[in-house]
N, C-alpha and C. Protein backbone atom coordinates (compact mmCIF):
# COMPACT_ATOMS: atom_id res chain seq x y z
N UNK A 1 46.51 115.95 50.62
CA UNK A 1 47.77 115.23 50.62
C UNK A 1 48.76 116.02 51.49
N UNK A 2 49.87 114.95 52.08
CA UNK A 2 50.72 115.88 52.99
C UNK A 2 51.98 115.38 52.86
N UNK A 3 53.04 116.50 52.73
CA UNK A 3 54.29 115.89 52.58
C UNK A 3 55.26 115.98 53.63
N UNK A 4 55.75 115.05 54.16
CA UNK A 4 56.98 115.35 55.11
C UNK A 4 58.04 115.25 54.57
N UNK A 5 58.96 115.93 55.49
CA UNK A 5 60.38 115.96 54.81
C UNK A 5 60.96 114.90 55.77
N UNK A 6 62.18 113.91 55.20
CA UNK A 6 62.88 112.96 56.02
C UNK A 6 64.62 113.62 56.08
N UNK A 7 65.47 112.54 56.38
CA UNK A 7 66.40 113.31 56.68
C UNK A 7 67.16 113.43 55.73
N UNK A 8 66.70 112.75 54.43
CA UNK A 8 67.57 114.01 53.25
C UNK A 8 66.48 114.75 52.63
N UNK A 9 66.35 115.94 52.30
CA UNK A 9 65.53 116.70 51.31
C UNK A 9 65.03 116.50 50.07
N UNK A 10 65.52 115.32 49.45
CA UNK A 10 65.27 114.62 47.88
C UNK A 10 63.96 113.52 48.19
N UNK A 11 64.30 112.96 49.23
CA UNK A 11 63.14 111.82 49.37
C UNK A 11 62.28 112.61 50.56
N UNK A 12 61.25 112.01 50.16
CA UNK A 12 60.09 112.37 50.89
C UNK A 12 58.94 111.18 51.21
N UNK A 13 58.23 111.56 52.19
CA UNK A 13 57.22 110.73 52.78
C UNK A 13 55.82 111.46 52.52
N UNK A 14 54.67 111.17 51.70
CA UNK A 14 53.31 111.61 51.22
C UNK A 14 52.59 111.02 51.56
N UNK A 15 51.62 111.28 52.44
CA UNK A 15 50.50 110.88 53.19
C UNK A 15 49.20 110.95 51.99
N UNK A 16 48.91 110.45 51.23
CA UNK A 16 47.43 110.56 50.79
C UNK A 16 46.37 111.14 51.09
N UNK A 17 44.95 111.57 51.02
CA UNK A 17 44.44 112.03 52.31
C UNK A 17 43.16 110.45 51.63
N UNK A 18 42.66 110.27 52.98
CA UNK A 18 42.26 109.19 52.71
C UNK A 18 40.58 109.43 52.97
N UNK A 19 39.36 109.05 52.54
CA UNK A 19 37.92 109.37 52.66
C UNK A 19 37.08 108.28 52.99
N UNK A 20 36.72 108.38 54.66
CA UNK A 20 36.31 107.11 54.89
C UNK A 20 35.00 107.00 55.59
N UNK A 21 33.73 105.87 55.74
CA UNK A 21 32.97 105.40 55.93
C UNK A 21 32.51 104.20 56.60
N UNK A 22 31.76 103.57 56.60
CA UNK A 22 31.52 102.27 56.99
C UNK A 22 31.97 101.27 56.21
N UNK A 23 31.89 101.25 55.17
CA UNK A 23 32.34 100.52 53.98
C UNK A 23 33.93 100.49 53.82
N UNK A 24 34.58 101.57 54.37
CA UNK A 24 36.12 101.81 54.36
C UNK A 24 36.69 103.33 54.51
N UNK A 25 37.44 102.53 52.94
CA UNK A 25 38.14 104.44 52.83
C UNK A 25 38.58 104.35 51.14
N UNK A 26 38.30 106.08 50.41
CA UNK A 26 38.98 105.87 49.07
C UNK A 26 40.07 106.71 49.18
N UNK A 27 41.16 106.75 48.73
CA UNK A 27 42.04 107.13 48.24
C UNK A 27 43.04 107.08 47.06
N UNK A 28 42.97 108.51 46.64
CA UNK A 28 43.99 108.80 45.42
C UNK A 28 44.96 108.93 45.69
N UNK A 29 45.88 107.38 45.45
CA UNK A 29 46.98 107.30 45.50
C UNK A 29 48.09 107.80 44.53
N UNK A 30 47.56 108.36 43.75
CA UNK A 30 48.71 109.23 42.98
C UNK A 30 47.79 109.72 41.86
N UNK A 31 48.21 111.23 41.90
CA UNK A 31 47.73 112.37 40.95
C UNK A 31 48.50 113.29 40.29
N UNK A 32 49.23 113.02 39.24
CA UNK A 32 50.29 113.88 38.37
C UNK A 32 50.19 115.21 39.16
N UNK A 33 49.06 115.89 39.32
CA UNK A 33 49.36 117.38 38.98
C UNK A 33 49.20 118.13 40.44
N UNK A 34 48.80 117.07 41.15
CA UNK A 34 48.78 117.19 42.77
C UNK A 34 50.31 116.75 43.78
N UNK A 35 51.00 115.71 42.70
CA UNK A 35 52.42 115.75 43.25
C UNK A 35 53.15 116.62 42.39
N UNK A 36 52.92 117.18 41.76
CA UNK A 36 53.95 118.10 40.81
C UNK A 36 53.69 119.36 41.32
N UNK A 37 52.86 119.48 42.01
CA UNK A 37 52.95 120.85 42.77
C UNK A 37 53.45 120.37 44.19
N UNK A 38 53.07 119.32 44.49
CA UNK A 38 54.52 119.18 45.80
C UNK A 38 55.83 119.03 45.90
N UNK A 39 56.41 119.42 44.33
CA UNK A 39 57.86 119.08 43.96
C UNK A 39 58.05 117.83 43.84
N UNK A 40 56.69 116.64 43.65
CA UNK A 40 57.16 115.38 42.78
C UNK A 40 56.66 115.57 41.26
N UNK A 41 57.64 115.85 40.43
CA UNK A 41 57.39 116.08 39.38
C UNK A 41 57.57 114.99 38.44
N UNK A 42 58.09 113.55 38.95
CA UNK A 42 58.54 112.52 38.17
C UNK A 42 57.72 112.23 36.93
N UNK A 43 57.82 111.24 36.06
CA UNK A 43 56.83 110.88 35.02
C UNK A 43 56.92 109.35 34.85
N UNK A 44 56.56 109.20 36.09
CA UNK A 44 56.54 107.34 36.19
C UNK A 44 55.20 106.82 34.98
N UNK A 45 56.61 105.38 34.33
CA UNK A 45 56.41 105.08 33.27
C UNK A 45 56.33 103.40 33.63
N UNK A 46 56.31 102.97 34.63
CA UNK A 46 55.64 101.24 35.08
C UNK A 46 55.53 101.17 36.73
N UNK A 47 54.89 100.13 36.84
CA UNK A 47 54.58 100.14 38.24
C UNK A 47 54.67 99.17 38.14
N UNK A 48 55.72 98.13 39.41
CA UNK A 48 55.94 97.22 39.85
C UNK A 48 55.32 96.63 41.17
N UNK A 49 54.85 95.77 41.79
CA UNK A 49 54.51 94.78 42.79
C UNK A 49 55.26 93.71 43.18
N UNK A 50 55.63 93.84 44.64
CA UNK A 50 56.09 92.85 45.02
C UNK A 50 55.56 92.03 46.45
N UNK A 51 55.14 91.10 46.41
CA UNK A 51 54.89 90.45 47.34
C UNK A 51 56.06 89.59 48.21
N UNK A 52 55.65 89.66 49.60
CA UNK A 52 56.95 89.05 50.48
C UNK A 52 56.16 88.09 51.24
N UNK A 53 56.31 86.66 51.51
CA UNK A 53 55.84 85.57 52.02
C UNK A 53 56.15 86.56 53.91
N UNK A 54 57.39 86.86 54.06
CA UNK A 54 57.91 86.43 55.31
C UNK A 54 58.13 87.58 55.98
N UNK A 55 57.99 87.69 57.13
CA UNK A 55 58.69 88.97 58.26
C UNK A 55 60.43 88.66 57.66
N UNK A 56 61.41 89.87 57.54
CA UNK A 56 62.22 89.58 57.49
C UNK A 56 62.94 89.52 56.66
N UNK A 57 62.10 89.90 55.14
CA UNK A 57 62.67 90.04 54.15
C UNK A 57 63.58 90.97 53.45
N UNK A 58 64.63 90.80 52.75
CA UNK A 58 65.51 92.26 52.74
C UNK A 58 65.58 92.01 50.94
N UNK A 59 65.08 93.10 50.47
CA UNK A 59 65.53 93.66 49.21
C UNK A 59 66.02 94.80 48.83
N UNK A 60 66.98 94.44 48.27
CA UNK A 60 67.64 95.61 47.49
C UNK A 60 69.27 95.98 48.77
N UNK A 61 70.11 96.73 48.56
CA UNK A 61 69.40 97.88 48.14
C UNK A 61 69.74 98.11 46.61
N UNK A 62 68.55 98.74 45.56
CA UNK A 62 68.24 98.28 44.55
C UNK A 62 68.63 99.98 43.61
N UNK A 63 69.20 99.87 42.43
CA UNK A 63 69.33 101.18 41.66
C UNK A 63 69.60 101.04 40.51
N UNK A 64 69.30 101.75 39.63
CA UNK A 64 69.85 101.55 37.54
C UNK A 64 70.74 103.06 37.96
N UNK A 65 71.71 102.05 36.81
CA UNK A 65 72.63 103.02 36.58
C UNK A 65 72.35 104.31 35.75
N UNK A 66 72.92 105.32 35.48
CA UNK A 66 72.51 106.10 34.52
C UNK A 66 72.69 105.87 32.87
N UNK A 67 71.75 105.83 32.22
CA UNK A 67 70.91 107.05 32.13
C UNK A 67 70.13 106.59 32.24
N UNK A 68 69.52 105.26 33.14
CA UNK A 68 68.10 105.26 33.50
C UNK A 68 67.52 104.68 34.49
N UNK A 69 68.46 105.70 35.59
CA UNK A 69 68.35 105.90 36.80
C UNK A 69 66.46 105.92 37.26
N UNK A 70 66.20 105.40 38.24
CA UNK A 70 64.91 105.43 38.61
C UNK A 70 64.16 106.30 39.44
N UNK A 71 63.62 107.21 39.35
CA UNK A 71 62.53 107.76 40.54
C UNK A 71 61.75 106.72 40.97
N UNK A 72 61.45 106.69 42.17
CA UNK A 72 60.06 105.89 42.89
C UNK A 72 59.34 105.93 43.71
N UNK A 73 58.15 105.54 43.84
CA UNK A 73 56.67 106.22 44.88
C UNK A 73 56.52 104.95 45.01
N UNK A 74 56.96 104.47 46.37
CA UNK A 74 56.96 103.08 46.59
C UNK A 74 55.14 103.22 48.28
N UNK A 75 54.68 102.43 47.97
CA UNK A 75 53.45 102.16 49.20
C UNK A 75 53.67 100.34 49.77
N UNK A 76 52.98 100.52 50.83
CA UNK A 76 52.46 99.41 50.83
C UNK A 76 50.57 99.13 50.87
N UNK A 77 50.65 97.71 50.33
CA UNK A 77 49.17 96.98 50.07
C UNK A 77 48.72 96.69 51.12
N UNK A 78 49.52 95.78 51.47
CA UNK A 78 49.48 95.02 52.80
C UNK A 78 50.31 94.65 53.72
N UNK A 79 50.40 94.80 54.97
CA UNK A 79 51.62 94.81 55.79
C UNK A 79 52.18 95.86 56.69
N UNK A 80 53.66 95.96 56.72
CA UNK A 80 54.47 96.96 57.12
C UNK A 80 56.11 96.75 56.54
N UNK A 81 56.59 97.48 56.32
CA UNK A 81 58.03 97.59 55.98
C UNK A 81 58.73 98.95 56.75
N UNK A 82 60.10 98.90 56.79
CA UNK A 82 61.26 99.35 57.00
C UNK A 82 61.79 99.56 55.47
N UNK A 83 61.69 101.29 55.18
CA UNK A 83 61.86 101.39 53.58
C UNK A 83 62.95 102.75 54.02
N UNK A 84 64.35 102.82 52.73
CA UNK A 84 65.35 103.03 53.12
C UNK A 84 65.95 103.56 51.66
N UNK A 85 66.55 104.52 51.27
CA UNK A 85 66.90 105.25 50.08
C UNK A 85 68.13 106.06 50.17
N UNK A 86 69.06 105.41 49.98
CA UNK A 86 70.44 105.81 49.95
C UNK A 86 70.94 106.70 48.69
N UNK A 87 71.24 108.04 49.16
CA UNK A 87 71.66 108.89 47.98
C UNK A 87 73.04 108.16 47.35
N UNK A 88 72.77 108.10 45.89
CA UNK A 88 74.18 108.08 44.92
C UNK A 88 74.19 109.01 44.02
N UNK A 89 74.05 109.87 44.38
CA UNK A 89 74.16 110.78 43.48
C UNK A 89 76.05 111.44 43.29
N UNK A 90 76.85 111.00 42.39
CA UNK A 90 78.33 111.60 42.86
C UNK A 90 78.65 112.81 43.23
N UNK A 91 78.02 114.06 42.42
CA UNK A 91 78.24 115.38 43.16
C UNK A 91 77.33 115.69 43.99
N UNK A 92 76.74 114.95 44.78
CA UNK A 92 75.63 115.67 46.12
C UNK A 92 76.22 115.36 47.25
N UNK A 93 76.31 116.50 47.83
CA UNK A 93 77.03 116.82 49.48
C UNK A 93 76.69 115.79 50.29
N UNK A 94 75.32 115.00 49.98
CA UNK A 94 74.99 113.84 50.77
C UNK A 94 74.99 112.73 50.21
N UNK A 95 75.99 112.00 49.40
CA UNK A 95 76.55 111.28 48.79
C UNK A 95 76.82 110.36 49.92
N UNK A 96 76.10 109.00 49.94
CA UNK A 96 76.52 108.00 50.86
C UNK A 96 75.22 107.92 51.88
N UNK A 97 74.58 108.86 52.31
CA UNK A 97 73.78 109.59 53.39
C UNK A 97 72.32 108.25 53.30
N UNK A 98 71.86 108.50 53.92
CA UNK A 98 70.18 107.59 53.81
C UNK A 98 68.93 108.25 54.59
N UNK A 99 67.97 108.08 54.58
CA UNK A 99 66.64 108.51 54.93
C UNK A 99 65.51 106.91 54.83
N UNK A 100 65.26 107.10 56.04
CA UNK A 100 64.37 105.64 56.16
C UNK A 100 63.07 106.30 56.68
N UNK A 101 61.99 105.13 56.23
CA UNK A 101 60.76 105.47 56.82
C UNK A 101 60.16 103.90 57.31
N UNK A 102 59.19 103.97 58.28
CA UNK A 102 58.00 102.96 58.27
C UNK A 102 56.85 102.88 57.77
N UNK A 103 56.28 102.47 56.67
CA UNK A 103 54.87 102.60 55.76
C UNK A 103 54.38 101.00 56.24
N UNK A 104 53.46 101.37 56.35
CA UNK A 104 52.15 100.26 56.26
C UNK A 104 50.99 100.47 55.56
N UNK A 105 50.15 99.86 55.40
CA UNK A 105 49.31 99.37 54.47
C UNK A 105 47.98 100.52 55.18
N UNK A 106 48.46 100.02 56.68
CA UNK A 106 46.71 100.95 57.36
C UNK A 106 47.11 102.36 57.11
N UNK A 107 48.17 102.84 57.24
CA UNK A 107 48.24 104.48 57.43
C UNK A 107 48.14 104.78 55.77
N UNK A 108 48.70 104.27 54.93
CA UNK A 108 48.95 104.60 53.71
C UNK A 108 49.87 105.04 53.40
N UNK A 109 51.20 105.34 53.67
CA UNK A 109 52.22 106.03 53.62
C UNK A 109 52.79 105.68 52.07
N UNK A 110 53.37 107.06 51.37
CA UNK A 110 54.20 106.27 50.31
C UNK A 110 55.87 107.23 50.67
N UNK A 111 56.59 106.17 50.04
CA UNK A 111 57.90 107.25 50.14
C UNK A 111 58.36 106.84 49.10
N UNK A 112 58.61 108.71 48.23
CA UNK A 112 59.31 109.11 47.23
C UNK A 112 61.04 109.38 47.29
N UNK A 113 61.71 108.75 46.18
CA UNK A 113 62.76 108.69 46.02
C UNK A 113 62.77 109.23 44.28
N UNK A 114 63.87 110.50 44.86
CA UNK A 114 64.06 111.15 43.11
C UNK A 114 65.42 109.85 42.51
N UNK A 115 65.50 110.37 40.89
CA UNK A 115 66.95 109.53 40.89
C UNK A 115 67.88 110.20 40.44
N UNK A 116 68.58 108.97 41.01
CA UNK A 116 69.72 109.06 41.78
C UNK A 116 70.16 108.20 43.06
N UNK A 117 68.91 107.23 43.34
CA UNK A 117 68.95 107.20 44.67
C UNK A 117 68.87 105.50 44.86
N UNK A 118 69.36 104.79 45.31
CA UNK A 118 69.57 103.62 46.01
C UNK A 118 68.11 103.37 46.87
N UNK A 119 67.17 102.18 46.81
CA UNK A 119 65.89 101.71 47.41
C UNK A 119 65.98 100.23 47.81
N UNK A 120 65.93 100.18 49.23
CA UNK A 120 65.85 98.87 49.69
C UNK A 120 64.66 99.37 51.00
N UNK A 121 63.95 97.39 51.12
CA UNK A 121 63.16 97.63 52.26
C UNK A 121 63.06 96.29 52.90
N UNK A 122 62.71 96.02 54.41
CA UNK A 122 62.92 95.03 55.08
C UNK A 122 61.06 95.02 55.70
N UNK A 123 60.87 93.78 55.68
CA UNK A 123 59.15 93.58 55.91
C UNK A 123 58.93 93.45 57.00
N UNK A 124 57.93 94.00 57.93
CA UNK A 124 58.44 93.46 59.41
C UNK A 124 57.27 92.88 59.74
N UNK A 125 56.41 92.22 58.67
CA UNK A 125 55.51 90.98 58.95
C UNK A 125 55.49 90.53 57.89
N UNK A 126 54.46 89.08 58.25
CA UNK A 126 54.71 88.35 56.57
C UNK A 126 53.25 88.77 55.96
N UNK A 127 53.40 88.19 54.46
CA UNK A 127 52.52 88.99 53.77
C UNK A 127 52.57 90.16 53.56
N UNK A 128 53.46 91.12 52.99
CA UNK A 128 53.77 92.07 52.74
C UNK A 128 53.28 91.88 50.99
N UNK A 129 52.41 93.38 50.37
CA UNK A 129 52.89 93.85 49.42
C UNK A 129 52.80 95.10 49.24
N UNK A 130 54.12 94.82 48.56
CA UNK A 130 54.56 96.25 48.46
C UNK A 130 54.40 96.87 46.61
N UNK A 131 54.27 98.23 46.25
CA UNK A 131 54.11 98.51 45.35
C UNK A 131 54.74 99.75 44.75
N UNK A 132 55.17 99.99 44.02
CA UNK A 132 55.64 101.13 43.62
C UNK A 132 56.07 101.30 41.91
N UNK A 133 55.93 102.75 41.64
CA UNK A 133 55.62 103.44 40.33
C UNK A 133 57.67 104.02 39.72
N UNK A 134 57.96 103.90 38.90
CA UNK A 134 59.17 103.90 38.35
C UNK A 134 59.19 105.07 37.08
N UNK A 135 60.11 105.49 37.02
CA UNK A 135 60.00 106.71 36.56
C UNK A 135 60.53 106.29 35.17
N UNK A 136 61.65 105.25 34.70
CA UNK A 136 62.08 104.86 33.79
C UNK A 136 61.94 102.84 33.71
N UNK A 137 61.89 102.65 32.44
CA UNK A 137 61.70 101.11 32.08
C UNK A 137 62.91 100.16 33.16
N UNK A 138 62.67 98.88 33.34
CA UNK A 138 63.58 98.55 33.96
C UNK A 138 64.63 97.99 32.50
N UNK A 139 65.85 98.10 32.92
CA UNK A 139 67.18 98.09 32.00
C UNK A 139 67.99 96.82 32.52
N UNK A 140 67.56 95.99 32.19
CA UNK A 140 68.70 94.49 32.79
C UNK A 140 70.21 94.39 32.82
N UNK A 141 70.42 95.52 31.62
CA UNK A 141 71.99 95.86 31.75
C UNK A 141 72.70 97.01 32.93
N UNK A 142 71.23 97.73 33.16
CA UNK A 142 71.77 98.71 33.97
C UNK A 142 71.68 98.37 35.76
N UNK A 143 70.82 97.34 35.70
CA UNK A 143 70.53 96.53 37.24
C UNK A 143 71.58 96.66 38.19
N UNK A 144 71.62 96.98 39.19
CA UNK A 144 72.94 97.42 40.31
C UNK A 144 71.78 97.17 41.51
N UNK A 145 72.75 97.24 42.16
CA UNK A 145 72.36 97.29 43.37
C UNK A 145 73.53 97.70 44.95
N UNK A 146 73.90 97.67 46.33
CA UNK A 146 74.50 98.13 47.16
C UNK A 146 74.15 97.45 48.14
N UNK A 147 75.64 96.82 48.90
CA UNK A 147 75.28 96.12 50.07
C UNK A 147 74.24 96.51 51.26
N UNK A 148 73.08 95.88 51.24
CA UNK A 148 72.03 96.30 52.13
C UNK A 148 72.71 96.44 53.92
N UNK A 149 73.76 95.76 54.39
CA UNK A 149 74.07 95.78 55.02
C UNK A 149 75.76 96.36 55.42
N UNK A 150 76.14 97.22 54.38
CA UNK A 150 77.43 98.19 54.01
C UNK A 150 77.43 98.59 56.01
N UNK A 151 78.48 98.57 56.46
CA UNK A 151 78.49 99.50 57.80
C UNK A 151 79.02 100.58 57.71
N UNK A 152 79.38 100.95 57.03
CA UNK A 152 79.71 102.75 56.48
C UNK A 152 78.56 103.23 55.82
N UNK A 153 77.21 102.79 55.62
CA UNK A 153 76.08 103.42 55.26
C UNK A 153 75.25 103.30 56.65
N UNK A 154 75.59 102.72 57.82
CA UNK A 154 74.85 102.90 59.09
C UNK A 154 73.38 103.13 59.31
N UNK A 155 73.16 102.48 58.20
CA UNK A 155 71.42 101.93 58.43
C UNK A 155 71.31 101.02 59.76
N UNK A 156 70.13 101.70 60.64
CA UNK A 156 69.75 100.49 61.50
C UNK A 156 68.69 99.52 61.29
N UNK A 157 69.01 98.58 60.43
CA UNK A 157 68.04 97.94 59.79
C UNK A 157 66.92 96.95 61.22
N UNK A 158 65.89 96.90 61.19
CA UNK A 158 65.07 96.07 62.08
C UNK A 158 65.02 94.55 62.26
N UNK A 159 66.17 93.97 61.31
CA UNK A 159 66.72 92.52 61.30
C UNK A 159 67.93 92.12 61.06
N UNK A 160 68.18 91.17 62.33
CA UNK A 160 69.49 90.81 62.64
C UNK A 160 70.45 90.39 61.16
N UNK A 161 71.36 90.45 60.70
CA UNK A 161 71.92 90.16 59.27
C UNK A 161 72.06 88.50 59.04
N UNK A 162 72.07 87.81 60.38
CA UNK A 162 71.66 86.09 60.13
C UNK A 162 70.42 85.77 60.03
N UNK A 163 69.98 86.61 60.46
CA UNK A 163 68.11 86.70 60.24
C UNK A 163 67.26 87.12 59.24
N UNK A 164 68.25 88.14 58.39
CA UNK A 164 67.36 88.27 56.76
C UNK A 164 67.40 87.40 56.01
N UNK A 165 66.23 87.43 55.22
CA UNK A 165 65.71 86.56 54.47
C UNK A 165 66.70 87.22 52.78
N UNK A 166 67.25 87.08 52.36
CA UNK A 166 67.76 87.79 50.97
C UNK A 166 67.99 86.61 49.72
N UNK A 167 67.70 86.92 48.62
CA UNK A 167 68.17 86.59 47.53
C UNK A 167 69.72 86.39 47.38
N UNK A 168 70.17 85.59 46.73
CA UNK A 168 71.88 84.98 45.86
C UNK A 168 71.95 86.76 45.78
N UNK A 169 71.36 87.40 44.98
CA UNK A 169 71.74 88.05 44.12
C UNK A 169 71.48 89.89 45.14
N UNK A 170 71.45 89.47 45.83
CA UNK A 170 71.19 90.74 46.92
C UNK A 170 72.42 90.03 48.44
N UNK A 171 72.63 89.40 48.05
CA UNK A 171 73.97 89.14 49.20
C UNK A 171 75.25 89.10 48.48
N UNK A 172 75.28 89.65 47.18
CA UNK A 172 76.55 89.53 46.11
C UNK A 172 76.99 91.32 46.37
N UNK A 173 76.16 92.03 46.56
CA UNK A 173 75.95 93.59 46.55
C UNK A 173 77.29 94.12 46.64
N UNK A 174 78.13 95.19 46.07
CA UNK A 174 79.07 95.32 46.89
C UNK A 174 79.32 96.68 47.54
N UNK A 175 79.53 97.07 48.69
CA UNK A 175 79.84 97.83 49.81
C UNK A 175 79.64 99.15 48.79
N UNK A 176 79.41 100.69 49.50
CA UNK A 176 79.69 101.48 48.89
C UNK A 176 81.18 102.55 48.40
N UNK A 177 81.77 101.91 48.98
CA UNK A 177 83.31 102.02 48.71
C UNK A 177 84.05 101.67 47.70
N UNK A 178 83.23 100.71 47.06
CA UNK A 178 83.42 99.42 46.58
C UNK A 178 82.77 99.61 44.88
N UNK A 179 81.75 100.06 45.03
CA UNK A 179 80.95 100.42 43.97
C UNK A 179 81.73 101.09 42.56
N UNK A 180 81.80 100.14 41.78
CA UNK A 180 82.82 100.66 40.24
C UNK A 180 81.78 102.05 40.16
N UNK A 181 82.84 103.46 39.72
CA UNK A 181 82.20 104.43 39.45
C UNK A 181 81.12 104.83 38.43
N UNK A 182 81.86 103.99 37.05
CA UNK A 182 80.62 103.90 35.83
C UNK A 182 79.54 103.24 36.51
N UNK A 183 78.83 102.87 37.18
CA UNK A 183 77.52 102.49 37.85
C UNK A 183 77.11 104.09 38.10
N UNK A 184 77.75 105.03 38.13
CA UNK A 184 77.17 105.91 39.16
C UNK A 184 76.90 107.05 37.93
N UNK A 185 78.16 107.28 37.40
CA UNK A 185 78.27 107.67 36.24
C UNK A 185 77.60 107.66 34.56
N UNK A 186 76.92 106.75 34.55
CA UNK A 186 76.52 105.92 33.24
C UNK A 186 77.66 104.86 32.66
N UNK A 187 76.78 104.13 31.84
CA UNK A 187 77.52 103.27 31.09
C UNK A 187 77.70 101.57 31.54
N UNK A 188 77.97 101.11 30.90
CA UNK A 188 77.66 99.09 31.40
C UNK A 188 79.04 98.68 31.76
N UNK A 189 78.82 98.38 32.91
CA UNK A 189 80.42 97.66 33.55
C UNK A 189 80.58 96.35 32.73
């Protein structure tokens, strides 16, 4: 397994190592005691799937408030994405900051996000699935999320903003300026 560092130090990009043949390739996509010696020490407790019909799709950007804020080891199945993890953490020097990667399905890429951290990703073909492991239950009260397209978070996202595909409820997001502090803080707005 191999870890790169991206451009914040909290999230990271883990290469699998992958074992292959005529028949394919196997890989152990996640091993407690093999990421806990790479400083992923999380204790993901569900794993979610999401499938995307379309090139173009924008989710998130997606986060629980505290106290049950999410870690995540997000891959893809099938496809490619534009995957993107905006620190909220209130006392971290890189408060606001982001780190993006490109994962696809052939290389295997996963990218880890500790929490604290804001997760959105844009598909850049159709048939995308995407998958990833959560460190805490999902909390319907604690559900938040951050304008995927904020211009003071200066993501260069790979689709035009009349051109994403988004949910009601992912174009409601609001800016990070904007963001009531108890979201960040704990507690139910």
């Amino acid at each position: 397994m191999k870890v790169v560092e991206t451009a914040l130090p909290e999230v990271k990009i883990v290469m699998p190592q992958r074992f292959g043949d005529a028949r394919g390739y196997f890989s152990e996509t996640y091993r407690r005691d093999r990421y806990a010696a790479a400083g992923i020490d999380a204790a993901f407790l569900q794993d979610n799937h999401a499938h995307n019909r379309d090139a173009g799709v924008v989710r998130g950007l997606h986060f629980q408030s505290p106290p049950h804020w999410q870690a995540k080891l997000v891959r893809v199945a099938a496809g490619r994405i534009f995957a993107v993890g905006v620190d909220l953490r209130p006392s971290s020097p890189r408060f606001g900051r982001h780190a993006a990667a490109t994962l696809t399905a052939a290389e295997g890429e996963q990218f880890y996000l500790p929490t604290g951290f804001a997760f959105g990703y844009c598909t850049l073909e159709a048939g995308c699935d995407v998958l990833y492991k959560v460190s805490d239950y999902y909390a319907p009260a604690l559900d938040r999320g951050l304008a995927w397209d904020d211009p003071d978070l200066a993501i260069a996202w790979p689709v035009a903003p009349a051109a994403a595909i988004l949910s009601d409820k992912d174009r409601r997001h609001p800016r990070l300026k904007d963001l009531p502090r108890d979201w960040l803080m704990g507690g139910v707005a």
